[in-house]
Protein backbone atom coordinates (compact mmCIF):
# COMPACT_ATOMS: atom_id res chain seq x y z
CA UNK A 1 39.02 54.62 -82.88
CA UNK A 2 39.69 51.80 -80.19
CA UNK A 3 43.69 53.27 -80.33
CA UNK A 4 43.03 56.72 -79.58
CA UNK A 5 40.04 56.21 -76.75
CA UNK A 6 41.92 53.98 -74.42
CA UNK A 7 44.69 56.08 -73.85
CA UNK A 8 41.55 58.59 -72.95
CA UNK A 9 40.49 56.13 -70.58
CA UNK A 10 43.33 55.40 -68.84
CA UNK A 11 44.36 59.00 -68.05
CA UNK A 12 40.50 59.86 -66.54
CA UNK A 13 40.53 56.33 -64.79
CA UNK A 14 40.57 56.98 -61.14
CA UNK A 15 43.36 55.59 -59.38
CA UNK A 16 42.88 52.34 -56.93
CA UNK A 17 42.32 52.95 -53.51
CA UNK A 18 44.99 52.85 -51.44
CA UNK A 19 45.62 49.73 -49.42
CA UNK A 20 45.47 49.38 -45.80
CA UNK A 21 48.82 48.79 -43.87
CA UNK A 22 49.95 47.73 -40.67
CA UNK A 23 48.04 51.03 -38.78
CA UNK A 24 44.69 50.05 -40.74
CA UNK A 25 44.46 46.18 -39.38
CA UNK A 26 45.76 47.74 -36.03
CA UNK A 27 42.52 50.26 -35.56
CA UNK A 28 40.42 47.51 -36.89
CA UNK A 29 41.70 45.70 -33.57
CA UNK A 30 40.97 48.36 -31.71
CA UNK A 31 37.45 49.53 -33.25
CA UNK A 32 36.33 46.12 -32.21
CA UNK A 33 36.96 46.54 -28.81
CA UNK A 34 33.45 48.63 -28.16
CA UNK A 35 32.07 46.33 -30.86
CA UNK A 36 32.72 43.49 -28.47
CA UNK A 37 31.95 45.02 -25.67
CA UNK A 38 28.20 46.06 -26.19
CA UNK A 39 27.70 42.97 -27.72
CA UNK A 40 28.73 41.00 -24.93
CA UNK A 41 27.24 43.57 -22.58
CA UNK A 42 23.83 42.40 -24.26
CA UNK A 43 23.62 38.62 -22.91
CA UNK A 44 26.58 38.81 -19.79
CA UNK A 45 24.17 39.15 -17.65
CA UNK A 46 22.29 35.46 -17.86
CA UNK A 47 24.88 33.93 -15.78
CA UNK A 48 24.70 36.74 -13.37
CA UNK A 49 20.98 36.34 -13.15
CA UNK A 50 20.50 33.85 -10.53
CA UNK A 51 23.09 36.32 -8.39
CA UNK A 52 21.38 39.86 -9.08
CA UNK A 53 17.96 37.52 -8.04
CA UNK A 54 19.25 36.38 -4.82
CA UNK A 55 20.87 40.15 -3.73
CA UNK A 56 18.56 42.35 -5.31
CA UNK A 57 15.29 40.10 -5.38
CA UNK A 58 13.77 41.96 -8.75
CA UNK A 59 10.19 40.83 -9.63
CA UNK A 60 9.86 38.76 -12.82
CA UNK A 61 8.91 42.13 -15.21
CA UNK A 62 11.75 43.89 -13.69
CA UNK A 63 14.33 40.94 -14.06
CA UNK A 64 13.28 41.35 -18.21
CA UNK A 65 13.53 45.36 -17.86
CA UNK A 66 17.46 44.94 -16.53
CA UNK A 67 18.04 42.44 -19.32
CA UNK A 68 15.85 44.67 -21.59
CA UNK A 69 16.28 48.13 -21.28
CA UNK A 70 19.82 48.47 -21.95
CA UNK A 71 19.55 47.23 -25.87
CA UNK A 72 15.68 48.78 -25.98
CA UNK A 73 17.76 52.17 -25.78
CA UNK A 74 20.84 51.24 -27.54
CA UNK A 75 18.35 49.97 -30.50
CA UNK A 76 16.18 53.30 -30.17
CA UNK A 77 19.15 55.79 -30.27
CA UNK A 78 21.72 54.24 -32.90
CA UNK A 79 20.41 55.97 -35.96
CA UNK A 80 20.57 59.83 -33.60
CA UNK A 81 23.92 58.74 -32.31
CA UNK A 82 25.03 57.93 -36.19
CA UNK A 83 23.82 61.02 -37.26
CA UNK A 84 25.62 63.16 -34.59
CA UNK A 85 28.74 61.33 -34.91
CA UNK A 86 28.58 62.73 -39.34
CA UNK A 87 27.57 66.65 -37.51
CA UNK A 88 30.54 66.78 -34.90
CA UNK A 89 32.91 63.81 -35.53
CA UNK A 90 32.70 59.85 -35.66
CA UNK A 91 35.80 59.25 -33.26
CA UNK A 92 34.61 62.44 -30.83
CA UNK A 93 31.08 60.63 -30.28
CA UNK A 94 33.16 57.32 -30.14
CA UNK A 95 35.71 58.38 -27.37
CA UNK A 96 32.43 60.36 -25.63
CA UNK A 97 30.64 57.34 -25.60
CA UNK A 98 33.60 54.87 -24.26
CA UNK A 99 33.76 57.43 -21.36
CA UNK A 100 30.33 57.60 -20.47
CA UNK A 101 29.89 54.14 -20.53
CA UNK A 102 32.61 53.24 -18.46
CA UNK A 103 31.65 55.71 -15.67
CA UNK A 104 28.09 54.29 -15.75
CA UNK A 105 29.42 50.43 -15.52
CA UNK A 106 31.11 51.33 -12.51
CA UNK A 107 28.09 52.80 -10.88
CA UNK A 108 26.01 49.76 -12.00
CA UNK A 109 28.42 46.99 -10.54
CA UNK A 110 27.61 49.05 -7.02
CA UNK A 111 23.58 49.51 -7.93
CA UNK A 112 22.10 48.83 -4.49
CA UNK A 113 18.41 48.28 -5.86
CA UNK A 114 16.78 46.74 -8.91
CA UNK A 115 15.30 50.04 -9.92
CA UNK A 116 18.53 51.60 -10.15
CA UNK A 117 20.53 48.41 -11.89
CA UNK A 118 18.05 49.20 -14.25
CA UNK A 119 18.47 53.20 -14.70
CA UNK A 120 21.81 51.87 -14.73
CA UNK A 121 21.42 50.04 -17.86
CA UNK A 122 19.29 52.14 -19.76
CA UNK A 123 22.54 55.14 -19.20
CA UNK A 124 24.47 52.03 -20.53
CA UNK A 125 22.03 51.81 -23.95
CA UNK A 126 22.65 55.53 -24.32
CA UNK A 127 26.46 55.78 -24.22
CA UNK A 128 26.39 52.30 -26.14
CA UNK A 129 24.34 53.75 -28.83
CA UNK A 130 27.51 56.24 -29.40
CA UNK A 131 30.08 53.32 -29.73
CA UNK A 132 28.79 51.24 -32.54
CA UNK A 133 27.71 53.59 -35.74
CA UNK A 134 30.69 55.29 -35.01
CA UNK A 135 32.61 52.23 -35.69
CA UNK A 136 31.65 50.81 -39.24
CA UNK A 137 31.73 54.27 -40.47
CA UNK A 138 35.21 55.04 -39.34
CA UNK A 139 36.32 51.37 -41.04
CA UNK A 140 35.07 52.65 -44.03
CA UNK A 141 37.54 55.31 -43.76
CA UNK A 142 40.46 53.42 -42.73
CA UNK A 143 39.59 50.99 -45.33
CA UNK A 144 39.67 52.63 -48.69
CA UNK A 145 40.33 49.31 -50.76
CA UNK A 146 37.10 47.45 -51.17
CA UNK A 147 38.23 43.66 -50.56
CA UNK A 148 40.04 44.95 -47.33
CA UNK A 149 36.99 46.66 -46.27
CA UNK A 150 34.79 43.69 -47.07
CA UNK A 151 37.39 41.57 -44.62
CA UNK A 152 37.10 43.96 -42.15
CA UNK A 153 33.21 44.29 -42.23
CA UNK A 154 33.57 40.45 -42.31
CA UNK A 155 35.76 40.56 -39.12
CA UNK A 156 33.73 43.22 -37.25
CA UNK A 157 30.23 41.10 -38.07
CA UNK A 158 31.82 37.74 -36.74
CA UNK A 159 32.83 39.81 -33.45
CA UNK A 160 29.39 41.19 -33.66
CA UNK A 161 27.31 37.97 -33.79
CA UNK A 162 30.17 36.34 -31.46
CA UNK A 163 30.02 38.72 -28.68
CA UNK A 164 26.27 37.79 -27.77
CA UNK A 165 27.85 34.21 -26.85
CA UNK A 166 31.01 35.23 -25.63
CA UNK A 167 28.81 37.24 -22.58
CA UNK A 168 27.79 34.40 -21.02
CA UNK A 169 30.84 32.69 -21.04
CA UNK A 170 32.10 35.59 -19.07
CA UNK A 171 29.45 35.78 -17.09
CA UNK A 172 30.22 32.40 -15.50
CA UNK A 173 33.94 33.26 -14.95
CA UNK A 174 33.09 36.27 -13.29
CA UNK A 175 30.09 34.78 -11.29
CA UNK A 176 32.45 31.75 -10.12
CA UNK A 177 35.32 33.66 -8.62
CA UNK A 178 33.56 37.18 -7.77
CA UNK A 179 30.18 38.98 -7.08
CA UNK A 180 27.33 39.81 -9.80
CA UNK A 181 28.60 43.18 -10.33
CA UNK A 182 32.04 42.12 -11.60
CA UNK A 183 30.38 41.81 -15.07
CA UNK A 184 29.59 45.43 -15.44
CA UNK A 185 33.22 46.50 -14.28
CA UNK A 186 34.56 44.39 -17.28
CA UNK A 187 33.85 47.32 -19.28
CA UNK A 188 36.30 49.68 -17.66
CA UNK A 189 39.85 47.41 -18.38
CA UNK A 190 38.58 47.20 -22.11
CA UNK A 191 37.43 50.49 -22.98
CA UNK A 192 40.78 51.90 -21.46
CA UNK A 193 43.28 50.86 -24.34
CA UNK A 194 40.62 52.43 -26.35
CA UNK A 195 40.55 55.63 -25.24
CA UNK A 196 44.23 56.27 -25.00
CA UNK A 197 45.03 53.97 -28.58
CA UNK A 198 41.54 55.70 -30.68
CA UNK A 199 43.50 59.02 -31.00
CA UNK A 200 47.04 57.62 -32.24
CA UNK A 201 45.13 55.06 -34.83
CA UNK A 202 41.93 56.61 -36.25
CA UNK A 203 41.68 59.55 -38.18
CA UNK A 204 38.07 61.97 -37.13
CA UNK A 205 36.07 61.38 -39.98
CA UNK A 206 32.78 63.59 -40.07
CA UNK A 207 30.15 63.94 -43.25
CA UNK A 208 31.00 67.66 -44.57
CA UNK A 209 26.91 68.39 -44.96
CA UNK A 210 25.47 66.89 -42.27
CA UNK A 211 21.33 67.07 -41.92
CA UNK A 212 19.74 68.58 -39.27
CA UNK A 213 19.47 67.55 -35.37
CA UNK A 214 16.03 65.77 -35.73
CA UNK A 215 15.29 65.54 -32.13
CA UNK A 216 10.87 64.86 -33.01
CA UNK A 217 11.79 61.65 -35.31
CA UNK A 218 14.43 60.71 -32.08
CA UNK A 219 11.44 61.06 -29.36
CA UNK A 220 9.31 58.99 -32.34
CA UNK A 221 11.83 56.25 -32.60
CA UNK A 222 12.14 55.77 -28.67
CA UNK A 223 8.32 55.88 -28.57
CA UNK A 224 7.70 53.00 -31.44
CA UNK A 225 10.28 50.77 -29.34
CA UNK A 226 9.24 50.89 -26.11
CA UNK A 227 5.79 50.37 -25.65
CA UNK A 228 5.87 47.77 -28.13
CA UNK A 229 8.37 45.92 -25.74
CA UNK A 230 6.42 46.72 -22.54
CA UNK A 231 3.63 45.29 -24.53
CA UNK A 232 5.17 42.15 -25.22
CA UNK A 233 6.04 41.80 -21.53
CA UNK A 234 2.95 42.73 -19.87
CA UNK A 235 1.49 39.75 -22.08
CA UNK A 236 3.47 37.51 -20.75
CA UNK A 237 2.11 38.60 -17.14
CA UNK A 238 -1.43 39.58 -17.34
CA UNK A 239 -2.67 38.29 -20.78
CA UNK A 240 -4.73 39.86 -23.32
CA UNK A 241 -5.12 42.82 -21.10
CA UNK A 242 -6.40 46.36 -21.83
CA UNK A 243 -2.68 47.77 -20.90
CA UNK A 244 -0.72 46.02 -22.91
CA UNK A 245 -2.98 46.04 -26.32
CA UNK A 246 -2.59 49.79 -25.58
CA UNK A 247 1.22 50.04 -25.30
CA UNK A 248 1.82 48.00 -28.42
CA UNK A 249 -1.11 50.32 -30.12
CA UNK A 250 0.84 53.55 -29.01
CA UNK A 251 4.09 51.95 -30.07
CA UNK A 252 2.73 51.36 -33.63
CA UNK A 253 1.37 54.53 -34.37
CA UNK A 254 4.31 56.09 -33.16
CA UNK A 255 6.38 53.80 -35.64
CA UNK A 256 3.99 54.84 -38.67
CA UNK A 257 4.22 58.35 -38.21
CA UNK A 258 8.26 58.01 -37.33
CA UNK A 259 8.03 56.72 -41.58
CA UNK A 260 6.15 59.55 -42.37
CA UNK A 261 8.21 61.85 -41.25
CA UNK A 262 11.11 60.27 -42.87
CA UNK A 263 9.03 60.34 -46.06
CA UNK A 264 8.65 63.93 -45.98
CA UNK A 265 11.71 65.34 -44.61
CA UNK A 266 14.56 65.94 -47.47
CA UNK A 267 17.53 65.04 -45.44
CA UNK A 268 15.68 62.10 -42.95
CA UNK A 269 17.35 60.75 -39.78
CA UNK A 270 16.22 57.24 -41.72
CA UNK A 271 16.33 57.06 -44.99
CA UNK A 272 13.32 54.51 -45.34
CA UNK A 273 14.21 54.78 -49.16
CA UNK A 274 16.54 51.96 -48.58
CA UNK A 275 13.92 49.77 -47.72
CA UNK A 276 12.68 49.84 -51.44
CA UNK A 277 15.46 47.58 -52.35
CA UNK A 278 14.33 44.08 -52.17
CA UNK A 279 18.08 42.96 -51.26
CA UNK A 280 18.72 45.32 -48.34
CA UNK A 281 14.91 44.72 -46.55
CA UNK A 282 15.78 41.15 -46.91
CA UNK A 283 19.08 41.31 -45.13
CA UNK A 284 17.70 43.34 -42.71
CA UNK A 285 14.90 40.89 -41.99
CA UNK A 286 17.57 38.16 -41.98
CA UNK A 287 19.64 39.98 -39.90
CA UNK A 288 16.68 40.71 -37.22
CA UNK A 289 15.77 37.07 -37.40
CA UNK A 290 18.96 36.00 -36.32
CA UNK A 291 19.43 37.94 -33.59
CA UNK A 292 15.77 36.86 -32.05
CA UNK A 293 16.33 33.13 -32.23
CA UNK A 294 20.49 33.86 -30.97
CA UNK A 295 19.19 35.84 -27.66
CA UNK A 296 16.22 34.01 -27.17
CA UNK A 297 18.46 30.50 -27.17
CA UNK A 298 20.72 32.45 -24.87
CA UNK A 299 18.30 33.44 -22.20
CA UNK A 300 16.92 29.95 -21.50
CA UNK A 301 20.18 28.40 -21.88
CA UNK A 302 21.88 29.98 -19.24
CA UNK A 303 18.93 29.31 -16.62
CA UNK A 304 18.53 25.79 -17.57
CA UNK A 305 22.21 25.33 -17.08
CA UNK A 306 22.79 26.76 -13.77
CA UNK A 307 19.08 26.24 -11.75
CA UNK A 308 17.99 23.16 -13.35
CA UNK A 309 21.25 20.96 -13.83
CA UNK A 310 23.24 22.29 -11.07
CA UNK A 311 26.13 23.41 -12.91
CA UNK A 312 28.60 25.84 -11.24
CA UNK A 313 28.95 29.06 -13.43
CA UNK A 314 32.39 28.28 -14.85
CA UNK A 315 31.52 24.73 -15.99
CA UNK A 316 28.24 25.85 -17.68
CA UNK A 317 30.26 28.91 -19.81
CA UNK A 318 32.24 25.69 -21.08
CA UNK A 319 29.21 24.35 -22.59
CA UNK A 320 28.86 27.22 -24.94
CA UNK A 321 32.62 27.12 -25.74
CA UNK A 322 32.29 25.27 -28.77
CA UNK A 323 28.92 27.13 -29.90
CA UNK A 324 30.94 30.21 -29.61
CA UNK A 325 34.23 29.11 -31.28
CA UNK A 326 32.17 27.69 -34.00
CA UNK A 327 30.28 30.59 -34.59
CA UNK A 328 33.57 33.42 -35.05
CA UNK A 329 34.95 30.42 -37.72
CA UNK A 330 32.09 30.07 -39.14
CA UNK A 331 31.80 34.20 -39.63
CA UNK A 332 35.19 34.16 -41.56
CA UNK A 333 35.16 31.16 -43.56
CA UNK A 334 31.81 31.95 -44.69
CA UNK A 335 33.41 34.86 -46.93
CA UNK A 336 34.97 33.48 -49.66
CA UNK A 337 32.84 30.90 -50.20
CA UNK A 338 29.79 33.86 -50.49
CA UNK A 339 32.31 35.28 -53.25
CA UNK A 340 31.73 31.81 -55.35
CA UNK A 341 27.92 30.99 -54.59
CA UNK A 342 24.91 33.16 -54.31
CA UNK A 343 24.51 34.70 -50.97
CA UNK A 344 20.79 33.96 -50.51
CA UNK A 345 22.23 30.16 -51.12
CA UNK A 346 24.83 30.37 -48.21
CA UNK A 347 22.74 32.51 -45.98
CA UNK A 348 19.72 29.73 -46.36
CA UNK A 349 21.83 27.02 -45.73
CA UNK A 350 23.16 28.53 -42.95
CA UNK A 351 20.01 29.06 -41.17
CA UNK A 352 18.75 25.36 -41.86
CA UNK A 353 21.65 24.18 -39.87
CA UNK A 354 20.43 26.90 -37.03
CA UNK A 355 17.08 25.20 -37.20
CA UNK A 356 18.53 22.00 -37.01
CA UNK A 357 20.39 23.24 -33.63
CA UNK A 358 16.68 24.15 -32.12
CA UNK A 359 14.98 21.13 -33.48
CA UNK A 360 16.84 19.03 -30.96
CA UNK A 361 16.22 21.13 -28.24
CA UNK A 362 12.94 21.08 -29.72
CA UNK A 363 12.73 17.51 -29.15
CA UNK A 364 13.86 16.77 -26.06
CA UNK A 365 12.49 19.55 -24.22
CA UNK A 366 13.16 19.93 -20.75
CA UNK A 367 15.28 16.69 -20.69
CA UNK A 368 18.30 18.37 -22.66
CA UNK A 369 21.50 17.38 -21.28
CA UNK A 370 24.40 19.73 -21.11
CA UNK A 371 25.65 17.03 -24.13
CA UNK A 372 22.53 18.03 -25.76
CA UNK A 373 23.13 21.93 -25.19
CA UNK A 374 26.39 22.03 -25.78
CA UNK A 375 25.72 20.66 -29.43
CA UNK A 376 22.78 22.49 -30.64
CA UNK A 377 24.50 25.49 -29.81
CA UNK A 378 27.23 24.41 -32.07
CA UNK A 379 24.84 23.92 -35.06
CA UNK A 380 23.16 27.48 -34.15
CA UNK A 381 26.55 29.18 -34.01
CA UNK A 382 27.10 27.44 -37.29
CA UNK A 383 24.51 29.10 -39.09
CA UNK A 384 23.82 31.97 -37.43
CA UNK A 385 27.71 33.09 -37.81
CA UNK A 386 27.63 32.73 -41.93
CA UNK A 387 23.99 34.43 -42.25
CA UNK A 388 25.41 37.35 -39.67
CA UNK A 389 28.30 37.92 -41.50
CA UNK A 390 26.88 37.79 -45.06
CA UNK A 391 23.45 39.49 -44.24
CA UNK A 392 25.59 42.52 -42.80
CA UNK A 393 28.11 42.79 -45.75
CA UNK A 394 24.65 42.67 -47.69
CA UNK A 395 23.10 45.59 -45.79
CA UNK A 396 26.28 47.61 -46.78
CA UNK A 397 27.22 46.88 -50.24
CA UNK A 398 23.40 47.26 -51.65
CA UNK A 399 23.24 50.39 -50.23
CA UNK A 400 24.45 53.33 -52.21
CA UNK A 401 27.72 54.71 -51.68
CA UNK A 402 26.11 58.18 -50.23
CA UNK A 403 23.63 56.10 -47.91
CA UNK A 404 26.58 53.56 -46.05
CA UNK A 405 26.05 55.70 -42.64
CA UNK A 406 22.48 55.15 -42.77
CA UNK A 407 22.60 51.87 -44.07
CA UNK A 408 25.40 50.79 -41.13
CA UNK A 409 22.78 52.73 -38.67
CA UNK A 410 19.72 50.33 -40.13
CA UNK A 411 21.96 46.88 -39.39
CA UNK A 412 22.76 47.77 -36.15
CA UNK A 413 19.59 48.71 -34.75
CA UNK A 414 18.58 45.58 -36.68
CA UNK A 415 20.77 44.09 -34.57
CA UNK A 416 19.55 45.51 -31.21
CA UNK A 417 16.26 45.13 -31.60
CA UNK A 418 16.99 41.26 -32.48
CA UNK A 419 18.07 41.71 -29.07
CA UNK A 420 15.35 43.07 -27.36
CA UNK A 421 12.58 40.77 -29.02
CA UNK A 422 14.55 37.98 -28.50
CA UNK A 423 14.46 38.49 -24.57
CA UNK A 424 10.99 39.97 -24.95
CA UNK A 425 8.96 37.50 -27.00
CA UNK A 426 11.11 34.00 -26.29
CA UNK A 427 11.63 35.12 -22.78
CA UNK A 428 8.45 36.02 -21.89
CA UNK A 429 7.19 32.45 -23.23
CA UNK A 430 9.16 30.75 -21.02
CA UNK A 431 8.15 32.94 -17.63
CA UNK A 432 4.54 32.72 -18.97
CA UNK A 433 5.06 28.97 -18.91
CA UNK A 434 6.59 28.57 -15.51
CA UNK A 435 4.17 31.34 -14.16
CA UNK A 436 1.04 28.88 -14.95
CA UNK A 437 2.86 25.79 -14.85
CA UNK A 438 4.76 26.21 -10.93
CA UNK A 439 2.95 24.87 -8.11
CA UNK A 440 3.91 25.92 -4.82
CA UNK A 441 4.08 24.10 -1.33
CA UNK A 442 1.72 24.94 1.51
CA UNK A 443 3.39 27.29 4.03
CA UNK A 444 4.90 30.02 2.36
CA UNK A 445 4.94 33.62 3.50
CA UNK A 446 3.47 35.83 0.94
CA UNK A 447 6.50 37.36 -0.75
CA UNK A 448 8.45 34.36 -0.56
CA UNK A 449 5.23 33.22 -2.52
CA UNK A 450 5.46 35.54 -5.05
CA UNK A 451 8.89 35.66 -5.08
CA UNK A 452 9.37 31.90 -6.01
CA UNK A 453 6.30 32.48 -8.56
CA UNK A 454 7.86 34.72 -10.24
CA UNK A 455 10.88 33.60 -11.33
CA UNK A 456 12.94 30.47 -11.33
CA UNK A 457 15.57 32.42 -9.66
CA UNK A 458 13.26 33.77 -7.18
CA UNK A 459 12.19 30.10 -6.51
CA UNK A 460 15.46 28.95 -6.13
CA UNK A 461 16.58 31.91 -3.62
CA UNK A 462 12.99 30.76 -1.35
CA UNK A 463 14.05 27.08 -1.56
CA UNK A 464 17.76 28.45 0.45
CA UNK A 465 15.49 29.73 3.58
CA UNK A 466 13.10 26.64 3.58
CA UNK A 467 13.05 23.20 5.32
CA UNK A 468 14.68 20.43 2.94
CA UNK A 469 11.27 19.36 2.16
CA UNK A 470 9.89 21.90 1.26
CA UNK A 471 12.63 23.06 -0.63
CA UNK A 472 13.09 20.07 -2.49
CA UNK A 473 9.14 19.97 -3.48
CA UNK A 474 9.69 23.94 -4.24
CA UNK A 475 12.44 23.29 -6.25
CA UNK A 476 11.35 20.41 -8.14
CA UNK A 477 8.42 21.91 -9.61
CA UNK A 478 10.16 25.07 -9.88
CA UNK A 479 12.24 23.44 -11.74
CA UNK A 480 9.53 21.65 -14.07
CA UNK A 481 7.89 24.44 -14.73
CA UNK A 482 10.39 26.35 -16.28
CA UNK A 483 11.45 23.35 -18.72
CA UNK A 484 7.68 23.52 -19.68
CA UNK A 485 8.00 26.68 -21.86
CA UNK A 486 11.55 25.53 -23.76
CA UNK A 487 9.93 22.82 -25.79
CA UNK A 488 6.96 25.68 -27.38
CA UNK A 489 10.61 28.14 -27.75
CA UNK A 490 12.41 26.01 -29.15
CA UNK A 491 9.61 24.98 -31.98
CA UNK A 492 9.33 29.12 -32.51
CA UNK A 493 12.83 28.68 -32.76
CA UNK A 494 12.94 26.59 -35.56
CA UNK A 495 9.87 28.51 -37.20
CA UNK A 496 12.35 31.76 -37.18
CA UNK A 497 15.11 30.50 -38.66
CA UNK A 498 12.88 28.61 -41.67
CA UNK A 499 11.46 31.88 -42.21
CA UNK A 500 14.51 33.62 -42.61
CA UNK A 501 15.88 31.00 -44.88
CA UNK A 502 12.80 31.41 -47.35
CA UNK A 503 13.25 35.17 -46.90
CA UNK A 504 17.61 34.56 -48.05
CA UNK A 505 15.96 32.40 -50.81
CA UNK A 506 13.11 34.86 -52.01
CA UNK A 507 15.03 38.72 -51.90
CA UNK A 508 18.45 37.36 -51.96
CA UNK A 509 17.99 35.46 -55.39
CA UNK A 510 19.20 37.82 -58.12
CA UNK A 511 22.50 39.31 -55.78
CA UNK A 512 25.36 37.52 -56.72
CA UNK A 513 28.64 37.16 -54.67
């Protein structure tokens, strides 16, 4: 019987996907030019902080709402933008969005006001939110061969995860030698070769029945994020207040009935189905985790650099240099070695080395060195760059084969919202900290009272107009008080990254590489 069914076999055997060529590793390069781009676009603004501060003089809440808004709307829109890139075309939305987004970082390196930088950036989130679905789906396409893809997906994580500490890095170049709004003109030189190479590399790829325009679960998702953010701001500001409580309320009933509607719809803008699969919520988790404790480092790290040690722009990019190189290798090699071990194994060892990176910052507090900096980033990029890579190949690969768009959509708003909470929540503890901890020489005018209360920046740009007295006692406990948060974020640091290794260790246990 064994003689006559395997020649049966062999002729109803599918044949192998075809393998990628020199074209295929060529769009890859040039898919993960957005990819880089909104990543970066996410933290390039810490070095350019202290500038925007001095020419635009933004209160504290809306110095987080510029840093904020522009992944808040990226995060809220991803899964709408993935599901009109299946209805009218993945590249179309893609080369839409590159255009859009390019025009608007133009307008934002000229913003003449805080209130519009920050319009600014929120147009930013929305054309952003049409660049990065668009991209895993069309590698799956160009990838047909599954260990290619898995490379690729590999490659385009590690870019990912490394863009968010490539920004400042850029940020200081662009700070040193030009003004603040150079940063959002980087976009227009990159997105370029994309628009003109896009067409000649990538094939459209669209799903044949796409669902329904589900514009009441869009308005829901947008709803859940942003009051919950606002929430967490206006904590950090006024305390257990009657506002915020409400915001966070409003954002989590919007967020309950966003899964009911899901539930109930037959085609849903979200599959929360997905969720049911103990592998997949715990990469997602992982994935969000990451992110947090990656953007929260980021955001301190880049003030404590500059306005407490003095360092010029340039010089403090360096210090993340390593942190940064360290975390792309650590993205790649990570790969084959999740092939031979179980990935909740390399995913939690991973993220104890991450903890190990905030521990020390943990434990010097606001005495870190740029020495010290320099190599807890390192150990953070370490970790974070394996558990980024693997959590996202997770996300994909548990999915089923008719739920990768949604499944790509559900990592990268992971992703973004990492983003947003990790400006929002570690952020926020370190303003609260300086807010209560600043004390402020006799003398000042109002405004430059609450100006230098506000923010470190905004203490810094008082201290320029003062006597050097003053400005030295202005600065110096300025500069105090915002080293008095980073010891308590640091320590929720290393609580983030423990959780998410007991998380790998729990969900991840029975997938094998």
């Amino acid at each position: 019987m064994s003689a006559t069914t395997r020649p049966t076999a062999a002729r109803t055997s599918a044949p192998a996907p075809a393998r990628g060529g020199a074209r295929a590793w060529a769009a890859l390069v040039v898919l993960m030019l957005p990819v880089l781009l909104v990543s970066v676009d996410n933290t390039v603004l810490g070095f350019a902080l202290p500038a925007i501060t001095e020419a635009l003089r933004p209160s504290g809440t809306q110095m987080l709402w510029i840093v904020d808004v522009y992944p808040l709307v990226l995060a809220g829109l991803l899964v709408a933008m993935g599901s009109l890139g299946d209805r009218i075309g993945r590249r179309r939305v893609l080369l839409i969005g590159a255009t859009g987004f390019a025009a608007v970082s133009a307008a934002a390196a000229f913003a003449p006001t805080a209130e519009l930088l920050i319009a600014a950036r929120a147009a930013l989130g929305f054309f952003g939110a049409m660049l990065m679905p668009s991209t895993l789906s069309l590698l799956r396409s160009v990838f047909q061969d599954r260990e290619q893809r898995r490379l690729a997906i590999a490659i385009w994580a590690a870019g990912f995860a490394a863009g968010s500490a490539l920004g400042p890095i850029v940020g200081g170049i662009l700070i040193e030698h030009f003004w603040w709004g150079s940063v959002f003109l980087l976009a227009v030189p990159v997105l370029i070769p994309l628009l003109v190479l896009t067409p000649l590399l990538v094939r459209e790829s669209r799903d044949p029945n796409p669902g329904p325009v589900d514009v009441v679960s869009i308005l829901l998702s947008l709803l859940t994020m942003a009051p919950i953010v606002y929430g967490i701001k206006e904590f950090a500001v006024h305390g257990l207040a009657l506002v915020p409580v409400l915001a966070v309320a409003v954002g989590v009933a919007a967020g309950v009935l966003f899964v009911m509607r899901q539930l109930r719809r037959p085609i849903p803008m979200l599959d929360m189905r997905l969720f049911r699969r103990a592998a997949f919520s715990g990469a997602v988790l992982i994935n969000l985790l990451s992110v947090i404790a990656l953007v929260g480092f980021l955001f301190f790290v880049s003030q404590h650099l500059q306005l407490v040690l003095g360092l010029p722009p340039v010089q403090a990019g360096m210090v993340l240099l390593p942190g940064l190189a360290t975390m792309i290798v650590s993205g790649l090699v990570v790969v084959p070695v999740a092939r031979r071990l179980r990935p909740g194994l390399v995913i939690a060892a991973g993220l104890c080395v991450s903890a190990a990176g905030y521990l020390l910052v943990a434990l010097t507090g606001g005495d870190a060195s740029w020495g010290v900096l320099l190599a807890a980033f390192v150990l953070l990029g370490a970790g974070i760059g394996a558990a980024e890579t693997v959590s996202n190949e997770l996300i994909i690969s548990t999915a089923p084969a008719d739920k990768a768009g949604a499944a790509s959509a559900v990592s990268e708003t992971a992703y973004e919202l990492g983003a947003v909470l990790g400006t929002a929540t570690l952020g926020s503890i370190i303003i609260a900290s300086y807010r209560a901890a600043i004390v402020l020489p006799s003398g000042l005018s109002p405004s430059d009272a609450t100006a230098a209360s506000d923010t470190l920046g905004g203490a810094v740009t008082v201290a320029e107009g003062l006597p050097s007295q003053t400005a030295a006692a202005l600065l110096d406990s300025a500069r105090h008080a915002f080293d008095s948060g980073i010891g308590l974020t640091a320590s929720i640091g290393v609580a983030l990254m423990l959780t998410a290794a007991v998380l790998a260790l729990l969900t991840l246990r029975r997938v094998r590489g």
